[in-house]
Protein backbone atom coordinates (compact mmCIF):
# COMPACT_ATOMS: atom_id res chain seq x y z
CA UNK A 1 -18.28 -1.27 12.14
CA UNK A 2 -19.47 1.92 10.44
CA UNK A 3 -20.53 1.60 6.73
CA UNK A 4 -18.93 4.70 4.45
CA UNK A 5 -20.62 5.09 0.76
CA UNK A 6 -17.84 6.07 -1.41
CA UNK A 7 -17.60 8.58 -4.80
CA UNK A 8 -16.89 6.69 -7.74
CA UNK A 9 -13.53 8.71 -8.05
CA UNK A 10 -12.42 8.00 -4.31
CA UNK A 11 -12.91 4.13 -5.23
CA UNK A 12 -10.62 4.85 -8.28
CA UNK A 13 -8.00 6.72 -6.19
CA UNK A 14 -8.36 3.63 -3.42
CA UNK A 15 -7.96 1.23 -6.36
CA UNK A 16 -4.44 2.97 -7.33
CA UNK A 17 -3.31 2.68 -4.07
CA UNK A 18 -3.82 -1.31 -3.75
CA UNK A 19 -1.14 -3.98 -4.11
CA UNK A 20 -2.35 -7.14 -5.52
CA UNK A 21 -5.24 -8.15 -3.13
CA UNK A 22 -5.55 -5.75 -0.56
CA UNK A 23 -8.64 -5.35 0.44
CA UNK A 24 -10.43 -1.21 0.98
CA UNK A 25 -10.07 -1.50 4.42
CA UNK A 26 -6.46 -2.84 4.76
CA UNK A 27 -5.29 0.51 2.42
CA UNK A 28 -7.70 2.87 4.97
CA UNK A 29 -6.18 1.64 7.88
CA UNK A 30 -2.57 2.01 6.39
CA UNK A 31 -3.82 5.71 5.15
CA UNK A 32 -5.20 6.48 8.65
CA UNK A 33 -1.90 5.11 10.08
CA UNK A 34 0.36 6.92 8.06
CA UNK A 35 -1.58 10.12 9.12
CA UNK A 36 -1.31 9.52 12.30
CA UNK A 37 2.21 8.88 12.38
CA UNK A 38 3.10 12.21 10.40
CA UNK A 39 0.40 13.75 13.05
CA UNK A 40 2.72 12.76 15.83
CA UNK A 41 5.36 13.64 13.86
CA UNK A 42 4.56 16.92 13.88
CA UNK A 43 3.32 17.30 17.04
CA UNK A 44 6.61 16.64 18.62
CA UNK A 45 8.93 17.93 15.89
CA UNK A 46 6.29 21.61 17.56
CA UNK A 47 7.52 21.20 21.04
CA UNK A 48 11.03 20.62 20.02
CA UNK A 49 10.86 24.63 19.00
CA UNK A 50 10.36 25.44 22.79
């Protein structure tokens, strides 16, 4: 697993995102998910067009 060194105020935005115990990499993975979903999202809502 990859280390990433993180800006104070990217910890701070990370830390609003938490619910009670969540750990930095459980709200990553749920940001990267979510991104990915909208990504597909979008990708398909394209080809609709066509």
């Amino acid at each position: 697993m990859p280390t990433v060194d993180l800006d104070e105020e990217t910890i701070e935005r990370l830390d609003g995102l938490r619910v009670e115990d969540e750990s930095y990499d459980e709200v990553i993975n749920e940001l990267i998910n979510i991104y990915q979903a909208e990504e597909l999202t979008l990708f398909r809502g394209s080809d609709e067009d066509y």
